[in-house]
Protein backbone atom coordinates (compact mmCIF):
# COMPACT_ATOMS: atom_id res chain seq x y z
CA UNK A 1 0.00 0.00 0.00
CA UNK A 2 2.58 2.18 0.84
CA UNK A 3 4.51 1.99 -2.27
CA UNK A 4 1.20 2.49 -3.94
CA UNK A 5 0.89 5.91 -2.51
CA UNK A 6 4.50 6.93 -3.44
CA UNK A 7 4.07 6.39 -7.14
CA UNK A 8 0.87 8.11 -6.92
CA UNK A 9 2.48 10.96 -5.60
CA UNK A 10 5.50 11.15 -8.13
CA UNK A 11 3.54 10.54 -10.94
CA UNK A 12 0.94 13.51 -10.06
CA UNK A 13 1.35 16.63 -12.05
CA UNK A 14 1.80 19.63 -10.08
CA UNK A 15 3.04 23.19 -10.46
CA UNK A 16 5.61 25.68 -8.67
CA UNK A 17 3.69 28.55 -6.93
CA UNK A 18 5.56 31.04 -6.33
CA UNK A 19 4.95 33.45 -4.11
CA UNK A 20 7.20 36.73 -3.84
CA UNK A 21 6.80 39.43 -1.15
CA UNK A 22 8.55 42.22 -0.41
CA UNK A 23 11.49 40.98 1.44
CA UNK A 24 11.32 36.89 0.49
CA UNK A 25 10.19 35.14 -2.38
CA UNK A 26 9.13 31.33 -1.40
CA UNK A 27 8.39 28.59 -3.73
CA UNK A 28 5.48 25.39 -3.09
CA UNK A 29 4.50 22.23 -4.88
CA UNK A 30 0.82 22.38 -5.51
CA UNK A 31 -1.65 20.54 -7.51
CA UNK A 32 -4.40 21.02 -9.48
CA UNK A 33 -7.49 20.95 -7.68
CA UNK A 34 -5.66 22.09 -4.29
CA UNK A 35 -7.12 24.98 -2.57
CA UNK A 36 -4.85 27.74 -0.78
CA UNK A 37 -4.78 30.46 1.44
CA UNK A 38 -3.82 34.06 0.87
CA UNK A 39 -3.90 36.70 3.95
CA UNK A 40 -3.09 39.78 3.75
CA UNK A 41 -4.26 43.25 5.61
CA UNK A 42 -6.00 45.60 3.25
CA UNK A 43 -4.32 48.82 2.75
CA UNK A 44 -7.21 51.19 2.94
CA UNK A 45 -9.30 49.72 5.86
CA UNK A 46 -6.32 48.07 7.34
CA UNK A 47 -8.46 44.49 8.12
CA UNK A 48 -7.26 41.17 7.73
CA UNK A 49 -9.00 39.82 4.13
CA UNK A 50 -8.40 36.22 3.61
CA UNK A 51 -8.95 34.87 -0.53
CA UNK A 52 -9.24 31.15 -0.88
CA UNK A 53 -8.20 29.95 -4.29
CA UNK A 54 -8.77 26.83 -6.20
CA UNK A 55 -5.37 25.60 -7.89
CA UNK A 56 -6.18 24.93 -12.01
CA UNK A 57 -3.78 24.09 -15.06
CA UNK A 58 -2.15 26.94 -15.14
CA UNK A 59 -4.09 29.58 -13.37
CA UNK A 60 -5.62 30.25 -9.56
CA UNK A 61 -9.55 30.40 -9.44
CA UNK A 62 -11.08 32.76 -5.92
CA UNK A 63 -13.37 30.59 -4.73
CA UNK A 64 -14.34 32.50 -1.05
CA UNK A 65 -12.94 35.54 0.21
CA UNK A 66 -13.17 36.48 3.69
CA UNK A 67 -13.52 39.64 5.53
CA UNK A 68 -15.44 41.79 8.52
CA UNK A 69 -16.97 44.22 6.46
CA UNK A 70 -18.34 44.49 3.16
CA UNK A 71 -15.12 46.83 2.33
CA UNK A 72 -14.48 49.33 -0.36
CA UNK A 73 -14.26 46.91 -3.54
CA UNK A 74 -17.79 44.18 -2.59
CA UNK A 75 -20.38 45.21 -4.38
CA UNK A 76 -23.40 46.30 -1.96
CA UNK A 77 -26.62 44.65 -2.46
CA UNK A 78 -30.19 46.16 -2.51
């Protein structure tokens, strides 16, 4: 079973993310169909926003993003 699951795992596909900030850029193995975190504190209303993204061939889908107030950019609804 074991060896199973190591073959699986080598024979995968996946994709460097890479992720550069201002003072360190970092590098990850992900996969299509994996689903990451970004967080981040919004420069105008200085909150904590958190964007969840769906990994695809060759591109990041938002799925959810999170934060306490409806913010300068959502939409408003009526």
């Amino acid at each position: 079973m074991f060896i199973v699951l190591v073959v699986l795992t080598i024979i995968a596909p996946h994709t460097t993310l890479i992720v550069d900030g201002k003072n360190k850029t970092e590098e990850f193995l992900v996969r299509n169909g994996d689903v990451i975190e970004l967080s981040f504190v919004h420069s105008v209303e200085l909150s904590r926003w958190v964007d969840i993204y769906e990994v695809h061939p060759n591109h990041l889908v938002l799925i959810k993003a999170k934060t306490k107030s409806f913010g300068w950019v959502y939409p408003f609804m009526i």
